[in-house]
Protein backbone atom coordinates (compact mmCIF):
# COMPACT_ATOMS: atom_id res chain seq x y z
CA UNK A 1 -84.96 -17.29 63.62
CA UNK A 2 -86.31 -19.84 61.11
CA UNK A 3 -86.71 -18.70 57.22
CA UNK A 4 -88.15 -20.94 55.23
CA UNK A 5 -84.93 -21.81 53.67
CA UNK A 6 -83.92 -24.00 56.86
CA UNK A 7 -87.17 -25.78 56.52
CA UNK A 8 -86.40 -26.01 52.31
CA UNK A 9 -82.74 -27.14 52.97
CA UNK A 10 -84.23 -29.94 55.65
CA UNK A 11 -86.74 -31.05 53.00
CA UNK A 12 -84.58 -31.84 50.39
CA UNK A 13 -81.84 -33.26 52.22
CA UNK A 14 -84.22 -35.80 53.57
CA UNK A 15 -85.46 -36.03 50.00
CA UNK A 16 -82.58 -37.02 48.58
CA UNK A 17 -82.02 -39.54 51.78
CA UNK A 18 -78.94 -37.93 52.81
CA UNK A 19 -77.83 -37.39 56.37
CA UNK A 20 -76.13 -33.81 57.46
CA UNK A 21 -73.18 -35.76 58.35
CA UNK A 22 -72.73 -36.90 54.41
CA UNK A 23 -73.95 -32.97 53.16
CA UNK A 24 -71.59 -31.79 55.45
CA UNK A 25 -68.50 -33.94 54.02
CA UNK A 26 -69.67 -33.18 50.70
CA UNK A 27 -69.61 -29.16 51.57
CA UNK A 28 -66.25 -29.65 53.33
CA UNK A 29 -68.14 -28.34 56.36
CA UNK A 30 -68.37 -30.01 59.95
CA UNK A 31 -71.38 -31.44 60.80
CA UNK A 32 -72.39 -28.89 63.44
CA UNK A 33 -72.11 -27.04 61.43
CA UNK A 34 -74.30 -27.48 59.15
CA UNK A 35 -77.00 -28.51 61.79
CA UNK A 36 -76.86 -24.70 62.55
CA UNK A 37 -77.50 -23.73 58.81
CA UNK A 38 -80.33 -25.73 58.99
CA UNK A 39 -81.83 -24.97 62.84
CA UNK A 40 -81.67 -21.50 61.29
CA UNK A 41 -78.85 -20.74 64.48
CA UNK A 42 -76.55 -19.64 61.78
CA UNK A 43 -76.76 -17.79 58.40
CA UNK A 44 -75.87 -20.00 55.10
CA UNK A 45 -73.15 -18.45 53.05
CA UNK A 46 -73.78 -17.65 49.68
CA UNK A 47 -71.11 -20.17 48.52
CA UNK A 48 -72.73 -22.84 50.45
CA UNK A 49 -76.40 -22.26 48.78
CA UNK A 50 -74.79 -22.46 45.45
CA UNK A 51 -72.92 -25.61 46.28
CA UNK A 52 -76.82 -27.10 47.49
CA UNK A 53 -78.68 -26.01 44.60
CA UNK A 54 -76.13 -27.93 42.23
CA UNK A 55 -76.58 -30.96 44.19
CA UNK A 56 -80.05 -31.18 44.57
CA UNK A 57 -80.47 -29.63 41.15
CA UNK A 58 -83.05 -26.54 42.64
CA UNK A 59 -82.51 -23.18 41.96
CA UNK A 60 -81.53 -20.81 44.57
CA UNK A 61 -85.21 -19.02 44.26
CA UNK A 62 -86.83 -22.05 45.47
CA UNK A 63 -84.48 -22.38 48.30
CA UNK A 64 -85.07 -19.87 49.46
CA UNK A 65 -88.61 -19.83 49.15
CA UNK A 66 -88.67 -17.07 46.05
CA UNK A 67 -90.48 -19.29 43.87
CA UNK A 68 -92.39 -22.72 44.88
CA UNK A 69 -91.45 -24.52 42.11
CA UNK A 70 -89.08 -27.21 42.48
CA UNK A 71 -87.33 -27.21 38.69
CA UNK A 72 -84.83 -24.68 37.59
C-alpha cells in the first residue's frame, strides 16, 4: 500500500536529480531495494528515513507527510 511517504521520498529524490541507483549506493542499500521503499512494496526502516532526511535536509515529519512544510 502507498503512504504518502513513498510519493514524498520519490519527490525529493527527483528533486535533488538523483537516481535510486546513486540513493541506494549512498544508503549502502541495493537498488531493488530501494525501488521497493519507494513502490511502497516494502516498509522503510527507521535508520534509513534518518539517513534521507539528512541528505535532503527535510525533517522526518514532512516525510512522512506529518507536516507539509519542507524546512526543518
Amino acid at each position: 500500500m502507498k503512504n504518502l511517504y513513498n510519493l514524498r521520498l520519490k519527490e525529493l529524490r527527483l528533486s535533488h536529480s538523483y537516481s535510486q541507483a546513486e540513493i541506494a549506493y549512498i544508503l549502502c542499500i541495493r537498488q531493488e531495494q530501494y525501488s521497493k521503499y519507494e513502490s511502497g512494496v516494502r516498509e522503510l526502516p527507521l535508520h534509513l528515513l534518518i539517513k534521507l532526511c539528512t541528505i535532503y535536509k527535510v525533517s522526518a515529519d514532512y516525510v512522512l507527510g506529518l507536516n507539509p512544510l519542507h524546512k526543518i
